[in-house]
PDB file of N, CA and C in Angstrom:
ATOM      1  N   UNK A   1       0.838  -1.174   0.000  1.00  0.00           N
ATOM      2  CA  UNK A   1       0.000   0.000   0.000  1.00  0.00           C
ATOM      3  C   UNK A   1       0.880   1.232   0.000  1.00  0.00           C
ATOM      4  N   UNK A   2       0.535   2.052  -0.148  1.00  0.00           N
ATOM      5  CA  UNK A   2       0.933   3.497  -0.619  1.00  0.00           C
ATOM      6  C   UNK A   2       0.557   4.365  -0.360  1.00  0.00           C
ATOM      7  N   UNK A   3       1.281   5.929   0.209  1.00  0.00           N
ATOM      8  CA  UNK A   3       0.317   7.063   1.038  1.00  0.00           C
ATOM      9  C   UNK A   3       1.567   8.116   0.265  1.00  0.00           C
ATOM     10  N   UNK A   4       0.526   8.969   0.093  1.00  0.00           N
ATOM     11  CA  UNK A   4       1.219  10.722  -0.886  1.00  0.00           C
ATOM     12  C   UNK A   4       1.098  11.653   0.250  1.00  0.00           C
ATOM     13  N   UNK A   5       1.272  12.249   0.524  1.00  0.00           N
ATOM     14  CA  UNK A   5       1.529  13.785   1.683  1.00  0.00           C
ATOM     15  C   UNK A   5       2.186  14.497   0.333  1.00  0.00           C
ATOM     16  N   UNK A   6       1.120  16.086   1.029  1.00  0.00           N
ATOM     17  CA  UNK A   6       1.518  16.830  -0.302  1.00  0.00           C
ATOM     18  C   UNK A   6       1.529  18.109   0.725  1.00  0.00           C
ATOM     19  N   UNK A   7       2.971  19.180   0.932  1.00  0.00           N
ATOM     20  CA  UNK A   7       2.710  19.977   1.610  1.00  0.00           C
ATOM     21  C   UNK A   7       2.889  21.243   0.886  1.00  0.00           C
ATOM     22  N   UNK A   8       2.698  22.321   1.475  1.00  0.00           N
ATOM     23  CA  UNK A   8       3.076  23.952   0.681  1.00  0.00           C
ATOM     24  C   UNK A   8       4.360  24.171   0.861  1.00  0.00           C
ATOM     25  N   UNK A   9       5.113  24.867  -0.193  1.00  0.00           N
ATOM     26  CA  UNK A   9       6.576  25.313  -0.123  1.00  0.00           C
ATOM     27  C   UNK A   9       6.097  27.070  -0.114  1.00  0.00           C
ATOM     28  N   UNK A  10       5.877  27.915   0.640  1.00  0.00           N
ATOM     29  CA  UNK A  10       5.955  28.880   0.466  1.00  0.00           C
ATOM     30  C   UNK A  10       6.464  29.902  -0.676  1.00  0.00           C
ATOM     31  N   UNK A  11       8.445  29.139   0.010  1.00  0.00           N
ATOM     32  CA  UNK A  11       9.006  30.269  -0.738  1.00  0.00           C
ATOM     33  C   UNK A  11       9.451  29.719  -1.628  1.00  0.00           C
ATOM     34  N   UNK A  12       8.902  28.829  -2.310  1.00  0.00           N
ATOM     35  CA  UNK A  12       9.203  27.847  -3.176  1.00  0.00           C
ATOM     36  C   UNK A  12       7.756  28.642  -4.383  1.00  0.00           C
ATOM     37  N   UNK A  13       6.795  28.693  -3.752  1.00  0.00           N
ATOM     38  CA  UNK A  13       5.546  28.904  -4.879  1.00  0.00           C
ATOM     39  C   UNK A  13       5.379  27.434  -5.191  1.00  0.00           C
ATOM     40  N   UNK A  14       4.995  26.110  -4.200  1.00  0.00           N
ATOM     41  CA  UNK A  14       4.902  25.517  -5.059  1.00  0.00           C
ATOM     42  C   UNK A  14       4.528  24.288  -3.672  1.00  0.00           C
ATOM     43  N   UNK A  15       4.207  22.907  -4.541  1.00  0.00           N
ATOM     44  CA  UNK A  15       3.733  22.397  -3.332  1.00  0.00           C
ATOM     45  C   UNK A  15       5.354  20.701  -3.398  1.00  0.00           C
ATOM     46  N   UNK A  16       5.279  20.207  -2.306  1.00  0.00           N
ATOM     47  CA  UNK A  16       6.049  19.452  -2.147  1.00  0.00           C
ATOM     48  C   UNK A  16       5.636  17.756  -1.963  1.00  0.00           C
ATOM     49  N   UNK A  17       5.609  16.788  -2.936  1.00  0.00           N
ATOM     50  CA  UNK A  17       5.036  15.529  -2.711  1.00  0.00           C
ATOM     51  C   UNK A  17       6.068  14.767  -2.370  1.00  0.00           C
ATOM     52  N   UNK A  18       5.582  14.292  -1.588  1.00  0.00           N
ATOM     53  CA  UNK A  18       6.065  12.947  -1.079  1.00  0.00           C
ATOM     54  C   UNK A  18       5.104  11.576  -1.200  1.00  0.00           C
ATOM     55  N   UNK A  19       5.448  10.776  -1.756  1.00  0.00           N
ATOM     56  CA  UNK A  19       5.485   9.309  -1.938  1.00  0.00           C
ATOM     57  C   UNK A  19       6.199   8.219  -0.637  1.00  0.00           C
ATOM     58  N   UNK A  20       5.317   7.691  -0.342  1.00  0.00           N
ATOM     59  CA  UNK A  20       5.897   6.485   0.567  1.00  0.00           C
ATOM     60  C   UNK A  20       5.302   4.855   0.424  1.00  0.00           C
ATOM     61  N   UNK A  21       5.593   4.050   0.476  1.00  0.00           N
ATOM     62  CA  UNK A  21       5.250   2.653   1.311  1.00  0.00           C
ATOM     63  C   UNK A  21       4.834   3.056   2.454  1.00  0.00           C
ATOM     64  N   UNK A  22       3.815   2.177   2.668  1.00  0.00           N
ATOM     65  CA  UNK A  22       3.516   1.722   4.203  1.00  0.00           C
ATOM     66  C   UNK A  22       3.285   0.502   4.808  1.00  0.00           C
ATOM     67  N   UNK A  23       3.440   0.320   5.992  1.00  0.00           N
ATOM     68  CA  UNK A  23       3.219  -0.746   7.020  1.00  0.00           C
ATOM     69  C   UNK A  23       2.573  -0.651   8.193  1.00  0.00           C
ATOM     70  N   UNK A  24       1.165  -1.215   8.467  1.00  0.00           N
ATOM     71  CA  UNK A  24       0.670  -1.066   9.273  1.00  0.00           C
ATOM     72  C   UNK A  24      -0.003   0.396   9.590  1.00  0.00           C
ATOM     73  N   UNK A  25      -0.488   1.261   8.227  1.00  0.00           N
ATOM     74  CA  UNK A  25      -0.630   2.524   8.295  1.00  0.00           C
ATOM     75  C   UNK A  25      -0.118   3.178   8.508  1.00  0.00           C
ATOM     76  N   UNK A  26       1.680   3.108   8.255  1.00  0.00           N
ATOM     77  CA  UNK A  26       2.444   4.258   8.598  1.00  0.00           C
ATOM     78  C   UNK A  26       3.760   4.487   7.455  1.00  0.00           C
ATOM     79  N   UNK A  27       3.704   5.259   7.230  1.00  0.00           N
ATOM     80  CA  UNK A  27       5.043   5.369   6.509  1.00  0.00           C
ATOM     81  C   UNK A  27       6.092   4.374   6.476  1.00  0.00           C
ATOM     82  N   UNK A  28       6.778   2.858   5.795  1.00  0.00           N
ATOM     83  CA  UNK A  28       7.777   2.397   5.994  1.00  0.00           C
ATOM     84  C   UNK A  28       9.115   2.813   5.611  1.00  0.00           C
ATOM     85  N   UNK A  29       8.602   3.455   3.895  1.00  0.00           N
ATOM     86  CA  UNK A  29       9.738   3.704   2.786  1.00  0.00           C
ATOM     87  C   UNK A  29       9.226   5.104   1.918  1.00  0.00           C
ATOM     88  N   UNK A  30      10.025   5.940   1.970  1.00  0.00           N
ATOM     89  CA  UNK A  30      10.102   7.013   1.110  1.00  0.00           C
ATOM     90  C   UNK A  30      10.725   7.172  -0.229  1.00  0.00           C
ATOM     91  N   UNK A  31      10.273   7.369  -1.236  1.00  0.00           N
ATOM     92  CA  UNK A  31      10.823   7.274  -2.266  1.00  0.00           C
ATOM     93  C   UNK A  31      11.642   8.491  -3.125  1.00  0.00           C
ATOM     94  N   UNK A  32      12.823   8.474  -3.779  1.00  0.00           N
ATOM     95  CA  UNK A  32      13.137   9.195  -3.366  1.00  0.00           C
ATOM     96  C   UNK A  32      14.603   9.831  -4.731  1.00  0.00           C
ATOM     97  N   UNK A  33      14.307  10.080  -5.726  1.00  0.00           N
ATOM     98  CA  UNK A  33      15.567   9.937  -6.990  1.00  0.00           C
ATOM     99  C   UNK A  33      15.154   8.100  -7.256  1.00  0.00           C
ATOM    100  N   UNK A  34      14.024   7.708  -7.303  1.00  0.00           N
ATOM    101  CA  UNK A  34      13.348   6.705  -8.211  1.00  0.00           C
ATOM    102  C   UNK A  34      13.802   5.421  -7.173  1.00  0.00           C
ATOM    103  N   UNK A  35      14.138   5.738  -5.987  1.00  0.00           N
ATOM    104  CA  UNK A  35      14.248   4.459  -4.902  1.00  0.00           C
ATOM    105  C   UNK A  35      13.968   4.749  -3.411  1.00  0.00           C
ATOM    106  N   UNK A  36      13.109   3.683  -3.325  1.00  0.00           N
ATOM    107  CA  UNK A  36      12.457   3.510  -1.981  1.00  0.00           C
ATOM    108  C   UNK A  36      13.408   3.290  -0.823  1.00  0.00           C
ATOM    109  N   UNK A  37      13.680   4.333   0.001  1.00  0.00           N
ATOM    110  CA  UNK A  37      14.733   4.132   1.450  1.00  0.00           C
ATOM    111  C   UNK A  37      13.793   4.069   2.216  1.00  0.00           C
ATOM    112  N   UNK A  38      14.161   3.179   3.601  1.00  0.00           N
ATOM    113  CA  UNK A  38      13.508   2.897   4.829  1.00  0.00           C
ATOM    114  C   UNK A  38      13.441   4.379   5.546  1.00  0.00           C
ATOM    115  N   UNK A  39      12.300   4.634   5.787  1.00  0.00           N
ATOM    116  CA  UNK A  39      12.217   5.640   6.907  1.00  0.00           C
ATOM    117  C   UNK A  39      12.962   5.597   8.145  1.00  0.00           C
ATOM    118  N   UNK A  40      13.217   7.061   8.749  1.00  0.00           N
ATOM    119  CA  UNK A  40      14.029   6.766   9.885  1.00  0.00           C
ATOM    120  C   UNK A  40      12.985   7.768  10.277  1.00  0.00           C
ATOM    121  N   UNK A  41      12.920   7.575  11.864  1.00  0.00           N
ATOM    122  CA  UNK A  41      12.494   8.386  13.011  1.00  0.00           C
ATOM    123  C   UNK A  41      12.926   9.603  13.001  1.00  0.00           C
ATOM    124  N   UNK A  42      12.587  10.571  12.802  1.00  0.00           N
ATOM    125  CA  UNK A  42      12.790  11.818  13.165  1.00  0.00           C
ATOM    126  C   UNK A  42      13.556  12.464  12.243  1.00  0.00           C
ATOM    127  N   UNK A  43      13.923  11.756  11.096  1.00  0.00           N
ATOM    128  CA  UNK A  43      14.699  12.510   9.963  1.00  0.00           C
ATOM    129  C   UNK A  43      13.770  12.886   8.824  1.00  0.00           C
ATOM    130  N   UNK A  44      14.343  14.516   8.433  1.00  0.00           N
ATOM    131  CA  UNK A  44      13.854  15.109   7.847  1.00  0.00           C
ATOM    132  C   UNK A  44      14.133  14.698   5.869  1.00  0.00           C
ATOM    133  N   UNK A  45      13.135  14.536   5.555  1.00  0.00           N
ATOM    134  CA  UNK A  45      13.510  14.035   3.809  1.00  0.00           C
ATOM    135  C   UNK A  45      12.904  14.946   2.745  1.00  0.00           C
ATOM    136  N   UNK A  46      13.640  15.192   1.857  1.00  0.00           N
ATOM    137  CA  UNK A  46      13.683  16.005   0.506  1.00  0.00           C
ATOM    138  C   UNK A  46      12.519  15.139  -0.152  1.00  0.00           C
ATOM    139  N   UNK A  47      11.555  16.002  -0.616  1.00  0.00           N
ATOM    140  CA  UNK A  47      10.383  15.243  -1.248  1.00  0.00           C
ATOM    141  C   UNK A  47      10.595  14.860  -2.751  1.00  0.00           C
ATOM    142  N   UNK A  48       9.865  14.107  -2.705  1.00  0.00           N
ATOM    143  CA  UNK A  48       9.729  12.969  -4.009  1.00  0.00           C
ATOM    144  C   UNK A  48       9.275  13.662  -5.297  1.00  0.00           C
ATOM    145  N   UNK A  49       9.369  15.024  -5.117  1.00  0.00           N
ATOM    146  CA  UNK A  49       8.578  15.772  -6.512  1.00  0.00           C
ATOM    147  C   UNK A  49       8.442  17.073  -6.014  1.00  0.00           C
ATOM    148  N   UNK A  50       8.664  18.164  -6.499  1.00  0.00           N
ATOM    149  CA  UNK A  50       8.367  19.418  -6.283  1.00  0.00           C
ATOM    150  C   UNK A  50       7.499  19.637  -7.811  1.00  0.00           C
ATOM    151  N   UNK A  51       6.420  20.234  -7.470  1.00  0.00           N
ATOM    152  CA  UNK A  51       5.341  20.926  -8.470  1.00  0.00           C
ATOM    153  C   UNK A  51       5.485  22.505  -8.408  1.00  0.00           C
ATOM    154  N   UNK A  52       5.640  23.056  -9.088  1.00  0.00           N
ATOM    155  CA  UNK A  52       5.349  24.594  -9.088  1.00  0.00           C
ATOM    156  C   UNK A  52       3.822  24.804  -9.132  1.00  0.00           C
ATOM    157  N   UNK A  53       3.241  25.864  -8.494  1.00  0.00           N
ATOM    158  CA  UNK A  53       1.818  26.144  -8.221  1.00  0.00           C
ATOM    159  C   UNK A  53       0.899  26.701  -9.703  1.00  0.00           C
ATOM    160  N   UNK A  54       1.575  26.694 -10.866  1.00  0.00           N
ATOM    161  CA  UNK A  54       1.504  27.363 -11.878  1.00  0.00           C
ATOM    162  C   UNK A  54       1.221  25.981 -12.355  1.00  0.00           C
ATOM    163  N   UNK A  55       1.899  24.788 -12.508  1.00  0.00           N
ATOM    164  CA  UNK A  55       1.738  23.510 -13.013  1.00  0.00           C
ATOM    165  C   UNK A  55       1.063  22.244 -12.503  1.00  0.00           C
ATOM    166  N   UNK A  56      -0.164  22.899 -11.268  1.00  0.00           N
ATOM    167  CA  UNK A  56      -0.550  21.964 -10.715  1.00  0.00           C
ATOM    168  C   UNK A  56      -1.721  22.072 -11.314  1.00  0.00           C
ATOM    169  N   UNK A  57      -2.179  22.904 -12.174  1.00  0.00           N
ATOM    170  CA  UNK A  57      -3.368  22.205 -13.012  1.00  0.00           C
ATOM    171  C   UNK A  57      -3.297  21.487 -13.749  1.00  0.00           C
ATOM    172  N   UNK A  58      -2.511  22.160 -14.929  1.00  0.00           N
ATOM    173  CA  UNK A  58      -1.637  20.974 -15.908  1.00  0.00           C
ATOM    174  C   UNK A  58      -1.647  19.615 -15.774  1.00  0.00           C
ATOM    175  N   UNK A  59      -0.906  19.382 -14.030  1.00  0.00           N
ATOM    176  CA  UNK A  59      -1.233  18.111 -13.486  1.00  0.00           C
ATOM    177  C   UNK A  59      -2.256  17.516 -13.209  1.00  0.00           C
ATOM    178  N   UNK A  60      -3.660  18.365 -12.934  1.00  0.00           N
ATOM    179  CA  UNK A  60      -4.775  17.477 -12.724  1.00  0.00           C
ATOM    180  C   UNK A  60      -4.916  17.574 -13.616  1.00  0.00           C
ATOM    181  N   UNK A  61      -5.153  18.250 -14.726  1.00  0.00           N
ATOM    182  CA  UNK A  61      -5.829  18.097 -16.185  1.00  0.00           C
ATOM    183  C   UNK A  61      -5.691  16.461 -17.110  1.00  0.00           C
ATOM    184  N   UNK A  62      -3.950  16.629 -16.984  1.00  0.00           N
ATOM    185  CA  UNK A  62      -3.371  15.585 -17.109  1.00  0.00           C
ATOM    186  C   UNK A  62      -3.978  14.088 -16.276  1.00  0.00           C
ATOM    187  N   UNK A  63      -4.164  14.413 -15.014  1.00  0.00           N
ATOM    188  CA  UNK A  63      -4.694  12.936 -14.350  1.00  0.00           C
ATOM    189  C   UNK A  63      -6.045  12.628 -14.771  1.00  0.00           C
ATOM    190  N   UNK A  64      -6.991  13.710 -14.884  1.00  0.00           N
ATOM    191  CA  UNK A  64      -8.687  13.699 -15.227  1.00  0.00           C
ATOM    192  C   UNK A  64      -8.160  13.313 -16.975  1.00  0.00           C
ATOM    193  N   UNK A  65      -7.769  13.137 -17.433  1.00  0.00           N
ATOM    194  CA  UNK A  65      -7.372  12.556 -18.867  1.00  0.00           C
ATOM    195  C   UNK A  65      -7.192  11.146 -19.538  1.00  0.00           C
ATOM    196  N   UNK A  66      -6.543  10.525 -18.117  1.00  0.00           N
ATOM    197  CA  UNK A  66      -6.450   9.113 -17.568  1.00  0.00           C
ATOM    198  C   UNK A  66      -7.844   8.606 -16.956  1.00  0.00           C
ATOM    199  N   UNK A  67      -8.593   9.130 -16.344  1.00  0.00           N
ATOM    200  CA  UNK A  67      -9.718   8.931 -16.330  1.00  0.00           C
ATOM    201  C   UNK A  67      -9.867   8.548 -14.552  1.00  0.00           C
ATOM    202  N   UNK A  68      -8.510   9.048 -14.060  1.00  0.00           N
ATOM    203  CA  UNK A  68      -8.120   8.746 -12.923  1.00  0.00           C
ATOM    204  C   UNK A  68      -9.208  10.159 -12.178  1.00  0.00           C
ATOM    205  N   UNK A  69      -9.964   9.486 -11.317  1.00  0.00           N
ATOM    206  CA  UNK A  69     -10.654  10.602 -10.397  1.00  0.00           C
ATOM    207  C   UNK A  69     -10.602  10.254  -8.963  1.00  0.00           C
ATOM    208  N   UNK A  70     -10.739  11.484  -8.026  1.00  0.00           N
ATOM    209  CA  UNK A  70     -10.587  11.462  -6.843  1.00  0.00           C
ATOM    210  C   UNK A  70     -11.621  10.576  -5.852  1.00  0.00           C
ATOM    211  N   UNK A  71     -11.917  10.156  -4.439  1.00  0.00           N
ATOM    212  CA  UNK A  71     -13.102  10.150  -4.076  1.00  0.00           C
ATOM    213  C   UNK A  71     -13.846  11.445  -3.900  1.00  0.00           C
ATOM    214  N   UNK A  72     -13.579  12.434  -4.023  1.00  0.00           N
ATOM    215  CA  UNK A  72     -14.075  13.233  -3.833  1.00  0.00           C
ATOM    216  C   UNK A  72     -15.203  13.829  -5.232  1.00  0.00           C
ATOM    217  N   UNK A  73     -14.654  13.230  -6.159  1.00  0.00           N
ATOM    218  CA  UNK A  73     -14.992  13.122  -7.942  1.00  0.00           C
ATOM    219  C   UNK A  73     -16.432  11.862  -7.798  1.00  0.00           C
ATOM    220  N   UNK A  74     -16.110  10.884  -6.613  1.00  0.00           N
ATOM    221  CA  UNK A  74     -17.507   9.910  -6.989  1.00  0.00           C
ATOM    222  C   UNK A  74     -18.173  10.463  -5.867  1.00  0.00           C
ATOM    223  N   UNK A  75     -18.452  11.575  -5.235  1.00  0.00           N
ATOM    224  CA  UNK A  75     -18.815  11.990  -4.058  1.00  0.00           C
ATOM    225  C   UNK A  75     -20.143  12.858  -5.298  1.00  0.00           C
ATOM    226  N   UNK A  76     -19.088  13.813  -5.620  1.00  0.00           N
ATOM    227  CA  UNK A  76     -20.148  14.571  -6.562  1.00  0.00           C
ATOM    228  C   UNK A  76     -21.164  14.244  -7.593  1.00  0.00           C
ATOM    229  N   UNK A  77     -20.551  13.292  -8.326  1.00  0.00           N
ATOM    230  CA  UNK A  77     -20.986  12.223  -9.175  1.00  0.00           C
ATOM    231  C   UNK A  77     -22.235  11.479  -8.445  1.00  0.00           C
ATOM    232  N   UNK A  78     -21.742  11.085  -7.179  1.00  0.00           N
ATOM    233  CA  UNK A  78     -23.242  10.551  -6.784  1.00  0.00           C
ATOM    234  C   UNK A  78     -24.204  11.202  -6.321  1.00  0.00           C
ATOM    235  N   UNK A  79     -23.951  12.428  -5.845  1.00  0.00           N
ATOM    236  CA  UNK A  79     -24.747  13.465  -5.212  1.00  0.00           C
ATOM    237  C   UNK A  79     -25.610  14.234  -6.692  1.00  0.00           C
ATOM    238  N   UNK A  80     -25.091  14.065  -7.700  1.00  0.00           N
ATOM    239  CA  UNK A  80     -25.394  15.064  -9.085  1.00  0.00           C
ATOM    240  C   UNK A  80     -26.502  13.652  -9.353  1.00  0.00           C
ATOM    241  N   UNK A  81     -26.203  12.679  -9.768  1.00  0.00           N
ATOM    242  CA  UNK A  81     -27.054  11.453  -9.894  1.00  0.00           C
ATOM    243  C   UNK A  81     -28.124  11.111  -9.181  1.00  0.00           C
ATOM    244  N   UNK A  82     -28.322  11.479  -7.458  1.00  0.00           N
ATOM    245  CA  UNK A  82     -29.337  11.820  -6.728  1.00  0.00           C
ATOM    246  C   UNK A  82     -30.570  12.922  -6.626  1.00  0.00           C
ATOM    247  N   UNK A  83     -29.248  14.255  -7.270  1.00  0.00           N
ATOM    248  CA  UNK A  83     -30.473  15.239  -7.584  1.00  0.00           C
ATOM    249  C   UNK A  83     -30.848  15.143  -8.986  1.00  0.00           C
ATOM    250  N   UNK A  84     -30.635  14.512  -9.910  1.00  0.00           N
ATOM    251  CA  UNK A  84     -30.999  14.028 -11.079  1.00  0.00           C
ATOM    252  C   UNK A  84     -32.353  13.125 -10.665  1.00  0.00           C
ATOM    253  N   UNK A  85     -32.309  12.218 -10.325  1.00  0.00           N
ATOM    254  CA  UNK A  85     -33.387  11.497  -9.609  1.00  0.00           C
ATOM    255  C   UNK A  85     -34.876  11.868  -9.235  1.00  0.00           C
ATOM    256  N   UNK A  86     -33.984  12.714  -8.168  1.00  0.00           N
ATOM    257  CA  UNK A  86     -35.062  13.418  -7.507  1.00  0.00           C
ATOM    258  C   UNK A  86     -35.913  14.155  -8.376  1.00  0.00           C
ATOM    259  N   UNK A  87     -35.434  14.914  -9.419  1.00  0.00           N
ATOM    260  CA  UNK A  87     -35.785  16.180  -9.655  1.00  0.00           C
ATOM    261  C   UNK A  87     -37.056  15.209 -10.949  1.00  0.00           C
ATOM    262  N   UNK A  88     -36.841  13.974 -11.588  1.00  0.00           N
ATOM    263  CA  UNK A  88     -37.496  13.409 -12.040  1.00  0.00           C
ATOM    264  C   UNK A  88     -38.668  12.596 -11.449  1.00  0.00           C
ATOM    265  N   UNK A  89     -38.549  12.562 -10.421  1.00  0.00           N
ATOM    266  CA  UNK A  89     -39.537  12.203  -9.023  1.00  0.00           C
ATOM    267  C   UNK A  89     -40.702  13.181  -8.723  1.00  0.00           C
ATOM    268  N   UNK A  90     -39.823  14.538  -9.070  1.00  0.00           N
ATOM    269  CA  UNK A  90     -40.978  15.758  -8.792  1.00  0.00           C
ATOM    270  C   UNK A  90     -41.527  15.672  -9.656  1.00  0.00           C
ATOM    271  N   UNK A  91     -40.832  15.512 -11.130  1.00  0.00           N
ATOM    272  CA  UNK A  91     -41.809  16.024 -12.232  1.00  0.00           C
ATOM    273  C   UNK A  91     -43.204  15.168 -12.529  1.00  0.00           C
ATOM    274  N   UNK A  92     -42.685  13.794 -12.116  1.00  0.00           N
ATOM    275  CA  UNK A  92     -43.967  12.762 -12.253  1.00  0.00           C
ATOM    276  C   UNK A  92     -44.860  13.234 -11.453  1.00  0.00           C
ATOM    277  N   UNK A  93     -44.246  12.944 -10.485  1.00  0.00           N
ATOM    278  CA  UNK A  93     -45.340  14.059  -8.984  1.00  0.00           C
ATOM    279  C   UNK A  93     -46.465  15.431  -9.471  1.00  0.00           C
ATOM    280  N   UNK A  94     -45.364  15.653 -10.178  1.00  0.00           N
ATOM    281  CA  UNK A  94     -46.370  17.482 -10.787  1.00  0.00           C
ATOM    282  C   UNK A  94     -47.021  16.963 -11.853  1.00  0.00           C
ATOM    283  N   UNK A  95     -47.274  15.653 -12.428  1.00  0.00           N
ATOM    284  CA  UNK A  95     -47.524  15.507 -13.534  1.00  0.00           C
ATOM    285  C   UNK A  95     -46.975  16.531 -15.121  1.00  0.00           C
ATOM    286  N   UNK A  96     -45.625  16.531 -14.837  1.00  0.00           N
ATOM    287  CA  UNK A  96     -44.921  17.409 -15.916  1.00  0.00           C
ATOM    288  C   UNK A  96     -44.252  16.486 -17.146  1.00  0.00           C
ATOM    289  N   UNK A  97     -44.083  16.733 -18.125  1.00  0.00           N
ATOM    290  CA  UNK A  97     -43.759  16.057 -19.098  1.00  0.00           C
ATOM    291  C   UNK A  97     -42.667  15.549 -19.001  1.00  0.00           C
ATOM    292  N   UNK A  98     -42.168  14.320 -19.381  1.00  0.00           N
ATOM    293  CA  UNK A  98     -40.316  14.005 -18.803  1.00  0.00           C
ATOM    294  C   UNK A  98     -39.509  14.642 -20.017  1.00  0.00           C
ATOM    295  N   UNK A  99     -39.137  15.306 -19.152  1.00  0.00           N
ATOM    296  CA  UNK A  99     -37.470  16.570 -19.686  1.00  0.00           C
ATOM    297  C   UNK A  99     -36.535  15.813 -20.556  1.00  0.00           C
ATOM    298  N   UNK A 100     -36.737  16.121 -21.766  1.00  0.00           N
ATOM    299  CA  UNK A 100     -35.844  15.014 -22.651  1.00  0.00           C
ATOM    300  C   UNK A 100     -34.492  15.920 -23.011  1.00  0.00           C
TER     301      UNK A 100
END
């Protein structure tokens, strides 16, 4: 399994990813110039990718392209599909013509 932490670089303009392994829900291995090192306790690590804040759309554009979506993407999706529903629920209800 696998966990991303993505933090802000200020003075960077830009955000900082990190990539890891895990074990037991925790960080084991950080990845890191294309190889996974064992985590150590309390040491500080250079992240796995710097994005500039200018190219982080680019990047989702790029992932929504792949067809790769968030949970937060089937959150809406199901909530848009519910009021879709509904709203065809009323119309029978009102006796209104179905909305083609």
């Amino acid at each position: 399994m696998g966990m991303i932490r993505i933090t802000e670089d200020i003075c960077k303009f830009g955000l900082n990813v990190y990539i890891f392994k895990t074990k037991n829900d925790r960080p084991s291995h950080v990845l890191n110039n294309g190889i996974y090192s064992p985590v150590e306790e309390g040491k500080v690590y250079e992240p796995t990718l710097f994005i500039d804040r200018y190219d982080v759309k680019d990047l989702v554009d790029e992932l929504a392209k792949l067809d790769l979506k968030s949970e937060n993407d089937y959150k809406i999706q199901g909530v848009l599909s519910a009021t879709k529903r509904h709203l065809e629920d009323l119309r029978h209800l009102l006796k209104l013509p179905p909305k083609t």
